[in-house]
N, C-alpha and C. Protein backbone atom coordinates (compact mmCIF):
# COMPACT_ATOMS: atom_id res chain seq x y z
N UNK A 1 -26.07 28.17 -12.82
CA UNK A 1 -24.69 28.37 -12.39
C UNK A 1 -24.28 27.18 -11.51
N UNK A 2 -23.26 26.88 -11.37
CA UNK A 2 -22.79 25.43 -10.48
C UNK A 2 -21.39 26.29 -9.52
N UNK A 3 -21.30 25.36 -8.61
CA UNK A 3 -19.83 25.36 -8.01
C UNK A 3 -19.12 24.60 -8.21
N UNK A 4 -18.76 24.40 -9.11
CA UNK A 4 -17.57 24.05 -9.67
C UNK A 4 -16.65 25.08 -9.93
N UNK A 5 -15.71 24.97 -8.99
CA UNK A 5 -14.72 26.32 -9.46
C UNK A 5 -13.57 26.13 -10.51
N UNK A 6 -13.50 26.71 -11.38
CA UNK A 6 -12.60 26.61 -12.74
C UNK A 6 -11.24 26.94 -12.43
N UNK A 7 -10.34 26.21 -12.68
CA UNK A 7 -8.81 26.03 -12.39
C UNK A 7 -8.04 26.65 -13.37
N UNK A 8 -7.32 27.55 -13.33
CA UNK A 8 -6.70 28.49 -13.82
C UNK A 8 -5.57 27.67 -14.54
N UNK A 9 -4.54 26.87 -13.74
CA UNK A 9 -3.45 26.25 -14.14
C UNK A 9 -3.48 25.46 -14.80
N UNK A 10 -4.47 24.63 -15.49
CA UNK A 10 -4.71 23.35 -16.09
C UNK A 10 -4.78 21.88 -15.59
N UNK A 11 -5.16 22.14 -14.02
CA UNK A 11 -5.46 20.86 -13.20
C UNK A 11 -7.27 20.81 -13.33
N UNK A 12 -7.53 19.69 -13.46
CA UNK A 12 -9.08 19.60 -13.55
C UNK A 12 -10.23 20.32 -12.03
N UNK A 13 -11.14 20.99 -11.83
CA UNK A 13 -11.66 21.13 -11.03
C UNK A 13 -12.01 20.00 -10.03
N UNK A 14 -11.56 19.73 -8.70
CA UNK A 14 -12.48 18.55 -7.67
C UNK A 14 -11.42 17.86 -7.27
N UNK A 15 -10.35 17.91 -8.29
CA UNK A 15 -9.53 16.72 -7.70
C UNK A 15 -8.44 16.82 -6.77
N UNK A 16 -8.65 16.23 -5.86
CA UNK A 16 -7.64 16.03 -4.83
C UNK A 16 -6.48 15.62 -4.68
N UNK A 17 -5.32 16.63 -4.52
CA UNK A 17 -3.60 16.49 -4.84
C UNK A 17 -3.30 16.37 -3.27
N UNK A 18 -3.18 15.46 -2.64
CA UNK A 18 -2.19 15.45 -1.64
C UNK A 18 -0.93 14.47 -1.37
N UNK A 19 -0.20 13.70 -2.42
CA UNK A 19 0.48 13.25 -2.69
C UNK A 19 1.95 14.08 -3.55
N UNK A 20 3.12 14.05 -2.93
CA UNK A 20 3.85 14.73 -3.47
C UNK A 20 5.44 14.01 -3.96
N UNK A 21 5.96 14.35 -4.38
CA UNK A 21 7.51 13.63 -5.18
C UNK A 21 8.36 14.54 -5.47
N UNK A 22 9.12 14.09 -4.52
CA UNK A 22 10.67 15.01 -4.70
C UNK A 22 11.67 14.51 -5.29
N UNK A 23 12.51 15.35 -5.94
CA UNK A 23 13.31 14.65 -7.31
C UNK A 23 14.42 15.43 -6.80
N UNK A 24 15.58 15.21 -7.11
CA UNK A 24 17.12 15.88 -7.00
C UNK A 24 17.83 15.95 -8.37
N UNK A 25 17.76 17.65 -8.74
CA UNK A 25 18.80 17.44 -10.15
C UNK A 25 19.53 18.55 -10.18
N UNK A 26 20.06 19.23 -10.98
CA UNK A 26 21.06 20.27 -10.74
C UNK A 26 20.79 21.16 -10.74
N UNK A 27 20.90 22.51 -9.88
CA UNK A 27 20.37 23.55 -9.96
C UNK A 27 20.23 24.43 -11.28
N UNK A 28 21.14 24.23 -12.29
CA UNK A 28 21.26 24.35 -13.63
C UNK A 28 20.31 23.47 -14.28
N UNK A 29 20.10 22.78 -14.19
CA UNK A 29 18.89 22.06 -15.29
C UNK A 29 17.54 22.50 -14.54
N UNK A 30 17.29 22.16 -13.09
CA UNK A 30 15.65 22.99 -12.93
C UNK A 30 15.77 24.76 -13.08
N UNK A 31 16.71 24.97 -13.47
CA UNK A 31 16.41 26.91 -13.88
C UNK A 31 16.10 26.82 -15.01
N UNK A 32 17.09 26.15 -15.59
CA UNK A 32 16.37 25.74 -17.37
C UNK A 32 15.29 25.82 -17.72
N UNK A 33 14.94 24.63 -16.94
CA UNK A 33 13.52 24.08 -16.84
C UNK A 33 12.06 24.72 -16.56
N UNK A 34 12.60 25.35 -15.65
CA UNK A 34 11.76 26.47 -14.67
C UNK A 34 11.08 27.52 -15.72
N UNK A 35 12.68 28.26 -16.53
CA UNK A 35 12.71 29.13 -17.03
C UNK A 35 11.76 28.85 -18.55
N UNK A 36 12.16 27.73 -19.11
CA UNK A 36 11.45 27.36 -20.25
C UNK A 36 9.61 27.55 -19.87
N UNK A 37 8.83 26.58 -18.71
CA UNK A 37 7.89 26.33 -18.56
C UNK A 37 7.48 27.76 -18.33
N UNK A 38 8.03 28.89 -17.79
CA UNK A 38 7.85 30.01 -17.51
C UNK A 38 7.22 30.75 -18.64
N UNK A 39 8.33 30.50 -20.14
CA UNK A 39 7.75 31.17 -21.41
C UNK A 39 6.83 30.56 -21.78
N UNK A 40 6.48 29.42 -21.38
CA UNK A 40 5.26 28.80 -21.95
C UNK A 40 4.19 28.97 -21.18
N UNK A 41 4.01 30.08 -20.16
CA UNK A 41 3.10 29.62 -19.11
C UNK A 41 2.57 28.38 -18.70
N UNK A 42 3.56 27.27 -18.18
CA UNK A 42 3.42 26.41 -17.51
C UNK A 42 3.73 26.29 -16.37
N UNK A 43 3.52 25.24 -15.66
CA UNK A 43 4.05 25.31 -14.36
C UNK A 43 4.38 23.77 -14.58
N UNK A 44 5.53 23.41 -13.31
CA UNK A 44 6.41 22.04 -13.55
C UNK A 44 5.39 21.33 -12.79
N UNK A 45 4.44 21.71 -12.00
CA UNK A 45 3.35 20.35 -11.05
C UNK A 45 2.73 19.78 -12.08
N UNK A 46 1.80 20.60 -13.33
CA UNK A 46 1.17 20.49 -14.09
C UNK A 46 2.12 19.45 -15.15
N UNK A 47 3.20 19.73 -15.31
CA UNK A 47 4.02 19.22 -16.87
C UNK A 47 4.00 17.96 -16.33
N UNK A 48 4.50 18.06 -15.34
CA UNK A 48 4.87 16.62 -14.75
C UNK A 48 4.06 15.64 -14.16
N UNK A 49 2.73 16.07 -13.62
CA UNK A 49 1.95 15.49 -13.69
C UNK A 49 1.54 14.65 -14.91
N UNK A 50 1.36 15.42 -15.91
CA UNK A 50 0.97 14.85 -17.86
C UNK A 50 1.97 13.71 -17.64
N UNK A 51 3.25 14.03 -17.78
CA UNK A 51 4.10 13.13 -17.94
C UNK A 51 3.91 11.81 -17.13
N UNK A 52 3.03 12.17 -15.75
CA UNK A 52 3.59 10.59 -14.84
C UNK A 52 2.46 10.26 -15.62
N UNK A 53 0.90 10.66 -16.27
CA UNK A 53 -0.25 10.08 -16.49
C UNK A 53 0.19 9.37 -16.91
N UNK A 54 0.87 9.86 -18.63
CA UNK A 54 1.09 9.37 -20.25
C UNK A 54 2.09 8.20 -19.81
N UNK A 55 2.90 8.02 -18.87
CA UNK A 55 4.02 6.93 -18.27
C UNK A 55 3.42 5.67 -17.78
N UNK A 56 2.05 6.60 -16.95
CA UNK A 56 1.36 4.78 -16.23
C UNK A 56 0.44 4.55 -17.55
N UNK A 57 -0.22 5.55 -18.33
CA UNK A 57 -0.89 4.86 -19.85
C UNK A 57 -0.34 3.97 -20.47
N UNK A 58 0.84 4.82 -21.00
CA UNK A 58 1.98 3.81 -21.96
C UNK A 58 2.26 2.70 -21.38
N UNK A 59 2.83 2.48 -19.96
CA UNK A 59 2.85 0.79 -19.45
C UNK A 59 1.58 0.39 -18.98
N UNK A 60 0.66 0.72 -19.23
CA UNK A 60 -0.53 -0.20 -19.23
C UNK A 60 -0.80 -0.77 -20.47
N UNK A 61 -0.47 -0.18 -21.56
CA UNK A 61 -0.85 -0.28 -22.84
C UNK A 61 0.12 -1.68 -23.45
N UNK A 62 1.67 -1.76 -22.96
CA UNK A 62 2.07 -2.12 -23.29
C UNK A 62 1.85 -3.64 -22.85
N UNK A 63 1.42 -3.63 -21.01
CA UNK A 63 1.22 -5.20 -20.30
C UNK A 63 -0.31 -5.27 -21.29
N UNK A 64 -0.76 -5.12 -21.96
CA UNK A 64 -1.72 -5.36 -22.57
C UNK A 64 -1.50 -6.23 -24.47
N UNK A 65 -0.45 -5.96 -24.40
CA UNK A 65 0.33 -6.20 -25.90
C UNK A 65 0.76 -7.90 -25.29
């Protein structure tokens, strides 16, 4: 058995989040938003996290071209 404790939300076990980013958009588009990730059981830390990864991938990929 290990301690590694298994993360429910889809963040990897160990890793350390203390960096945060605040965004301003319309209260109508994050309910949307909210509401969508909701039927999908997602959460917006998680989505958006993917998104900043796949953002610094893709421009790494590209200063590499």
């Amino acid at each position: 058995m290990t301690n590694i404790k298994k993360s429910n939300c889809g963040r990897p076990a160990g890793r350390i989040k203390t960096a945060k980013i605040e965004i301003s958009i319309e209260p109508a588009v994050k309910e949307e938003f909210m509401s969508l990730l909701r039927n999908e059981g997602k959460t917006a830390s998680v989505e958006i996290g993917l998104w900043i990864r796949d953002y610094i991938k893709n421009s790494r990929l590209k200063e590499e071209e």
